[in-house]
C-alpha atoms as a PDB file:
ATOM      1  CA  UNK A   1      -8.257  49.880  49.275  1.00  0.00           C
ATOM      2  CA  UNK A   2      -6.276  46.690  48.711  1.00  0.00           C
ATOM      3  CA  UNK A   3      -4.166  47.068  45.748  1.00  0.00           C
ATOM      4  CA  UNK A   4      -2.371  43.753  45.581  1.00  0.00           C
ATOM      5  CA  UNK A   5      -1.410  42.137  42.069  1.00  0.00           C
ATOM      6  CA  UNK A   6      -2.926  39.034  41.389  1.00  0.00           C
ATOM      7  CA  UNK A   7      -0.568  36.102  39.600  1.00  0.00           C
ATOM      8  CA  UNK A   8      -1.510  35.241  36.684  1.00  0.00           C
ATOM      9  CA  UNK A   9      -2.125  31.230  36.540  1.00  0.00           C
ATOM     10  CA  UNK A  10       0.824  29.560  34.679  1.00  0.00           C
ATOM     11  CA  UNK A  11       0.162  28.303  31.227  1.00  0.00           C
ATOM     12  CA  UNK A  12      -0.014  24.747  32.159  1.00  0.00           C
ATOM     13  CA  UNK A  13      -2.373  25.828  34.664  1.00  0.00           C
ATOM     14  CA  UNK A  14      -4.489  27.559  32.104  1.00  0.00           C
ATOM     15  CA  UNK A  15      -4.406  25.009  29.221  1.00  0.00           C
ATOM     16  CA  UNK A  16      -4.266  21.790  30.733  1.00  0.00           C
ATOM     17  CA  UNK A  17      -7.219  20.267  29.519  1.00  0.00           C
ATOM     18  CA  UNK A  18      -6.974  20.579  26.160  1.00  0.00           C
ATOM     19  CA  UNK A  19      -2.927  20.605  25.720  1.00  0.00           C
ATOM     20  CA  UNK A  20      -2.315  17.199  27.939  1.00  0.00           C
ATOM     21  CA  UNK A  21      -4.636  14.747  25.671  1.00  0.00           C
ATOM     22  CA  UNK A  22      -3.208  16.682  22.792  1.00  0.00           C
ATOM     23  CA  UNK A  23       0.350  15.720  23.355  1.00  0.00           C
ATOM     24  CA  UNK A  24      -1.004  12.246  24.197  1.00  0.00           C
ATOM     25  CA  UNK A  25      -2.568  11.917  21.027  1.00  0.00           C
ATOM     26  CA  UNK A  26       0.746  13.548  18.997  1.00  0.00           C
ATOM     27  CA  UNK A  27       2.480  11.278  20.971  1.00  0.00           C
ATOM     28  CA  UNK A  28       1.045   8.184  19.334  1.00  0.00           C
ATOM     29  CA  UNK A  29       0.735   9.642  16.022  1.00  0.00           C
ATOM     30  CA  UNK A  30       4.432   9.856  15.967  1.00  0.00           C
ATOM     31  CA  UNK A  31       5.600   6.490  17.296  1.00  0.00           C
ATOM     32  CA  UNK A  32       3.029   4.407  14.464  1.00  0.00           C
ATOM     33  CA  UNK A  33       4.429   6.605  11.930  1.00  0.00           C
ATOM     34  CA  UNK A  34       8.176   5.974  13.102  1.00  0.00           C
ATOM     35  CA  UNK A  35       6.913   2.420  13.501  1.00  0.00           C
ATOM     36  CA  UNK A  36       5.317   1.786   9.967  1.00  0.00           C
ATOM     37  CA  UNK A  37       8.681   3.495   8.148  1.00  0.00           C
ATOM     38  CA  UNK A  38      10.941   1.868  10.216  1.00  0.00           C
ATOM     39  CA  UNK A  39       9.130  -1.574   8.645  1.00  0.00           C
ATOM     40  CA  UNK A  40       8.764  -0.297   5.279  1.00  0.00           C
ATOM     41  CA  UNK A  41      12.677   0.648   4.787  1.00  0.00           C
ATOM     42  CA  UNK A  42      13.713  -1.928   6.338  1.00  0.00           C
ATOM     43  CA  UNK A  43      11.800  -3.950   4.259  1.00  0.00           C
ATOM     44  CA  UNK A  44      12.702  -2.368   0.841  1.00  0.00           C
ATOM     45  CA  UNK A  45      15.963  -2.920   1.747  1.00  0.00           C
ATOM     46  CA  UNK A  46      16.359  -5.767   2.333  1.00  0.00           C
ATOM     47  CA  UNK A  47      14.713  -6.364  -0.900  1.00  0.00           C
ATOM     48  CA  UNK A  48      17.662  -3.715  -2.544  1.00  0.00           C
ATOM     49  CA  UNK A  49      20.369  -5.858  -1.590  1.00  0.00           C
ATOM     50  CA  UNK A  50      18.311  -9.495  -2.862  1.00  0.00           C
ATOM     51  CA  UNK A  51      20.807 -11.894  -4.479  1.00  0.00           C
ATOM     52  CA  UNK A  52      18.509 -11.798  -7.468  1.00  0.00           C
ATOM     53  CA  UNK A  53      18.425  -7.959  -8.228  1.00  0.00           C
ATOM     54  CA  UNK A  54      22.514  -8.298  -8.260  1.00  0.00           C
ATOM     55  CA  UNK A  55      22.338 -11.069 -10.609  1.00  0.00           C
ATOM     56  CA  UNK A  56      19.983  -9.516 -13.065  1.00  0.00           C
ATOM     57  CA  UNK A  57      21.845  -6.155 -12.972  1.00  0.00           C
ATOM     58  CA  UNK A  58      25.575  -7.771 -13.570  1.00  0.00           C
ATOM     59  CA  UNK A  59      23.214  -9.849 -16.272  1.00  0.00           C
ATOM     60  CA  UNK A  60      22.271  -6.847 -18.225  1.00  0.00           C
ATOM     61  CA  UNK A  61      25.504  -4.365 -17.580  1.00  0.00           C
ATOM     62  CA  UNK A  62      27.247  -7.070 -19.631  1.00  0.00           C
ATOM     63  CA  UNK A  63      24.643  -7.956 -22.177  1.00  0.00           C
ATOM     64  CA  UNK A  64      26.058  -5.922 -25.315  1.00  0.00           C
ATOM     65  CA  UNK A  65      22.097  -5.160 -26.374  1.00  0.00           C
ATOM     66  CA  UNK A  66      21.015  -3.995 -23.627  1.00  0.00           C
ATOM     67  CA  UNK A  67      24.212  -1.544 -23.181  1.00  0.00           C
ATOM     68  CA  UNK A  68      24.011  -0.191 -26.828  1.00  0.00           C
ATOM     69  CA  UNK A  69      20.579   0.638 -26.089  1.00  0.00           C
ATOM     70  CA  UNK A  70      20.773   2.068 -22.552  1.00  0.00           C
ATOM     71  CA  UNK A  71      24.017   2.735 -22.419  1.00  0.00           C
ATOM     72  CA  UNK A  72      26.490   1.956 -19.318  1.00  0.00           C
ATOM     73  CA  UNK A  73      26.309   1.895 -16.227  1.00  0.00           C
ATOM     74  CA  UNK A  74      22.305   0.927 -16.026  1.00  0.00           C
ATOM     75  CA  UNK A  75      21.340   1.452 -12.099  1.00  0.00           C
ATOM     76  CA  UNK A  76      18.138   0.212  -9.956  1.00  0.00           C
ATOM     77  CA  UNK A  77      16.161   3.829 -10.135  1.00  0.00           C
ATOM     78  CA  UNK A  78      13.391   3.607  -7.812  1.00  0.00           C
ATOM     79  CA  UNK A  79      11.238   1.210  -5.413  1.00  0.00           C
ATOM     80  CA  UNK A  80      11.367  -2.695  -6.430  1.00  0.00           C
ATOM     81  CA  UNK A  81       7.796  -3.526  -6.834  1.00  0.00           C
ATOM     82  CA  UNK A  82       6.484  -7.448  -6.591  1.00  0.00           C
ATOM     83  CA  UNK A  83       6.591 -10.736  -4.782  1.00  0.00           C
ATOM     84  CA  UNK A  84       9.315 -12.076  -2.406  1.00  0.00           C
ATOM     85  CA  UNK A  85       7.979 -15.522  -0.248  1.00  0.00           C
ATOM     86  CA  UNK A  86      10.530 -16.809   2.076  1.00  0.00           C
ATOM     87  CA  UNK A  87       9.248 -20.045   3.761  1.00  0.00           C
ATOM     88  CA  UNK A  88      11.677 -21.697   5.198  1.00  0.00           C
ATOM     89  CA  UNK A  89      14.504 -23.032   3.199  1.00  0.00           C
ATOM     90  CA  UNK A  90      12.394 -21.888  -0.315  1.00  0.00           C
ATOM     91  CA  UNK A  91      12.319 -18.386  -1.690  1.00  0.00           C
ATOM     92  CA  UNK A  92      10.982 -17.248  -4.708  1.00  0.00           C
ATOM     93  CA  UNK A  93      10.724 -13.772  -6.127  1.00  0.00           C
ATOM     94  CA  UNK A  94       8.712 -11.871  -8.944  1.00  0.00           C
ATOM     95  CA  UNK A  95       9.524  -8.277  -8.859  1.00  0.00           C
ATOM     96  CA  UNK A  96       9.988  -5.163 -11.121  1.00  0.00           C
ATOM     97  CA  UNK A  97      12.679  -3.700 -10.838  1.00  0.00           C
ATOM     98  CA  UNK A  98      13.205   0.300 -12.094  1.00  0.00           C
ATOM     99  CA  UNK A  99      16.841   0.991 -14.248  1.00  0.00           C
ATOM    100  CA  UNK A 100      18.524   3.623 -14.922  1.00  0.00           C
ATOM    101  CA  UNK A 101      21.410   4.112 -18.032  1.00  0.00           C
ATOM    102  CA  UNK A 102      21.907   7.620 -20.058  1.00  0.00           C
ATOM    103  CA  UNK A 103      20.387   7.330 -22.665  1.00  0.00           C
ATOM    104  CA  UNK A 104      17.294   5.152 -21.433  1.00  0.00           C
ATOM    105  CA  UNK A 105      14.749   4.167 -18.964  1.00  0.00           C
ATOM    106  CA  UNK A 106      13.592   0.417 -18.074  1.00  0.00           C
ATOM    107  CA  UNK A 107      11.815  -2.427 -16.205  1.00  0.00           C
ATOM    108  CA  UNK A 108      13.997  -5.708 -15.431  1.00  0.00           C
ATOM    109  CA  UNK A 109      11.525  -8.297 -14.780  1.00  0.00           C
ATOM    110  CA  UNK A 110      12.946 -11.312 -12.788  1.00  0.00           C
ATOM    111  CA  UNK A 111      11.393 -14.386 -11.233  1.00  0.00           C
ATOM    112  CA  UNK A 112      13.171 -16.881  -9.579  1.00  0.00           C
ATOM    113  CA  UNK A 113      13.081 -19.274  -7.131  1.00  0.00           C
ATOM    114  CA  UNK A 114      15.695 -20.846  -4.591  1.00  0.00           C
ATOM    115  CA  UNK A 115      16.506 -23.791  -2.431  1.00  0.00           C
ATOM    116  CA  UNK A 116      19.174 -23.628   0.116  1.00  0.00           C
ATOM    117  CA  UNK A 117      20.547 -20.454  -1.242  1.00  0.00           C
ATOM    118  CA  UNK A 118      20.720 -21.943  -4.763  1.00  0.00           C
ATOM    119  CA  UNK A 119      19.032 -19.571  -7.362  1.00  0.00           C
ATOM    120  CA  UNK A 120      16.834 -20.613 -10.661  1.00  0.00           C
ATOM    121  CA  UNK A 121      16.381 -18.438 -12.928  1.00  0.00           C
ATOM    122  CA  UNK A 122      12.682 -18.838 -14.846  1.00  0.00           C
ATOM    123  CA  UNK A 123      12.553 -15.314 -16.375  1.00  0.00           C
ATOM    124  CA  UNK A 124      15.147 -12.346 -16.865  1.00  0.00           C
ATOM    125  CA  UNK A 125      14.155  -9.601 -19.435  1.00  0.00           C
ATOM    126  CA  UNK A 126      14.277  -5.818 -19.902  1.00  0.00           C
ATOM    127  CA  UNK A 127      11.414  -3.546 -21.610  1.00  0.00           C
ATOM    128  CA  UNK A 128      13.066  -0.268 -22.299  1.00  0.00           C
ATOM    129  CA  UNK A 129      11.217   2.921 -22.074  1.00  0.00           C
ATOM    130  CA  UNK A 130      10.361   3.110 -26.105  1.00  0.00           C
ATOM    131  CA  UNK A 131       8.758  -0.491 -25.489  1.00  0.00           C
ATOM    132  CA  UNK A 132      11.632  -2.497 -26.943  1.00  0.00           C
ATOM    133  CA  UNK A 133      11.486  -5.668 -25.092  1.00  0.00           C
ATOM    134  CA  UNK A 134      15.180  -7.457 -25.178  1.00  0.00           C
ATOM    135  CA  UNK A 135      14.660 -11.638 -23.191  1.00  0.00           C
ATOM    136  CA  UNK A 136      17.428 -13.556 -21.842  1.00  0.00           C
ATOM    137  CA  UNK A 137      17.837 -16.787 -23.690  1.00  0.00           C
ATOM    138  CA  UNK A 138      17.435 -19.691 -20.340  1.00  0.00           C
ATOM    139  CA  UNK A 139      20.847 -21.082 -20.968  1.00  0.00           C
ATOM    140  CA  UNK A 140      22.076 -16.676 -19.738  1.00  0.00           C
ATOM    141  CA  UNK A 141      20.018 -16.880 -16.584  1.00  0.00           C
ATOM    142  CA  UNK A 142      22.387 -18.480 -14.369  1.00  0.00           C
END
C-alpha cells in the first residue's frame, strides 16, 4: 500500500476562476470612483476659492446688519451650489453659498459676471435662517 500525501492545490490554483475577474472588476470599480472624486473636489474647489465667494463674504463680515444678526465671524458652511460658465475671457456665476456665524445660519446669494478678470456685481444678499432677508444696495456690490 502506497501511502504518499497528496499536495493540496494552492489557493490560486483552486479559486482562479472566480477570484481573477473579481479583482478585475474591483479593480475598475476603484479607479472610476477615485476618478469621479478626484473631478468633483477638484471642482468644488476651485469653486471655494472663486473671487466672488471672497468678495461677498468680506461684503457681509463688514455689513453691521448682517453681523448683529449672525454675529462675527460668518464662514462658508457647506457645498456652494449653482452656476459658474467660464468661456473664454467671460465668466459669470449664480451660486448659493452656505454661512456660518454663532448665533445664525444663512444663504448668500451672488451673481455676477466678469470680463478680463473685472467683476460686476448684479445681486449680493443674505436670507438668514428665521427668513429675514437683508439686500445689498448696487452702489455696496463692488
Amino acid at each position: 500500500m502506497n501511502n504518499e500525501l497528496i499536495p493540496e492545490p494552492s489557493w490560486w490554483k483552486r479559486n482562479w476562476s472566480w477570484a481573477l475577474p473579481l479583482g478585475g472588476c474591483l479593480t475598475v470599480l476603484i479607479i472610476v470612483i477615485i476618478s469621479v472624486s478626484s473631478i468633483f473636489f477638484g471642482v468644488t474647489s476651485m469653486m471655494d476659492d472663486s473671487v466672488p465667494i471672497e468678495h461677498g463674504l468680506q461684503k457681509i463680515n463688514s455689513d453691521p446688519e448682517i453681523v448683529e444678526l449672525m454675529g462675527t465671524p460668518i464662514e462658508k458652511n457647506g457645498m456652494v451650489q449653482g452656476d459658474f460658465n467660464w468661456k473664454n475671457d467671460a465668466k459669470s456665476v449664480d451660486i448659493k453659498v452656505p454661512i456660518t456665524g454663532p448665533k445664525e445660519n444663512g444663504i448668500l446669494f451672488i451673481k455676477a459676471s466678469a470680463k478680463d478678470d473685472k467683476w460686476i456685481y448684479h445681486e449680493i444678499r443674505v436670507v438668514v435662517q428665521d427668513n429675514t432677508e437683508v439686500n445689498f444696495p448696487e452702489d455696496d456690490w463692488e
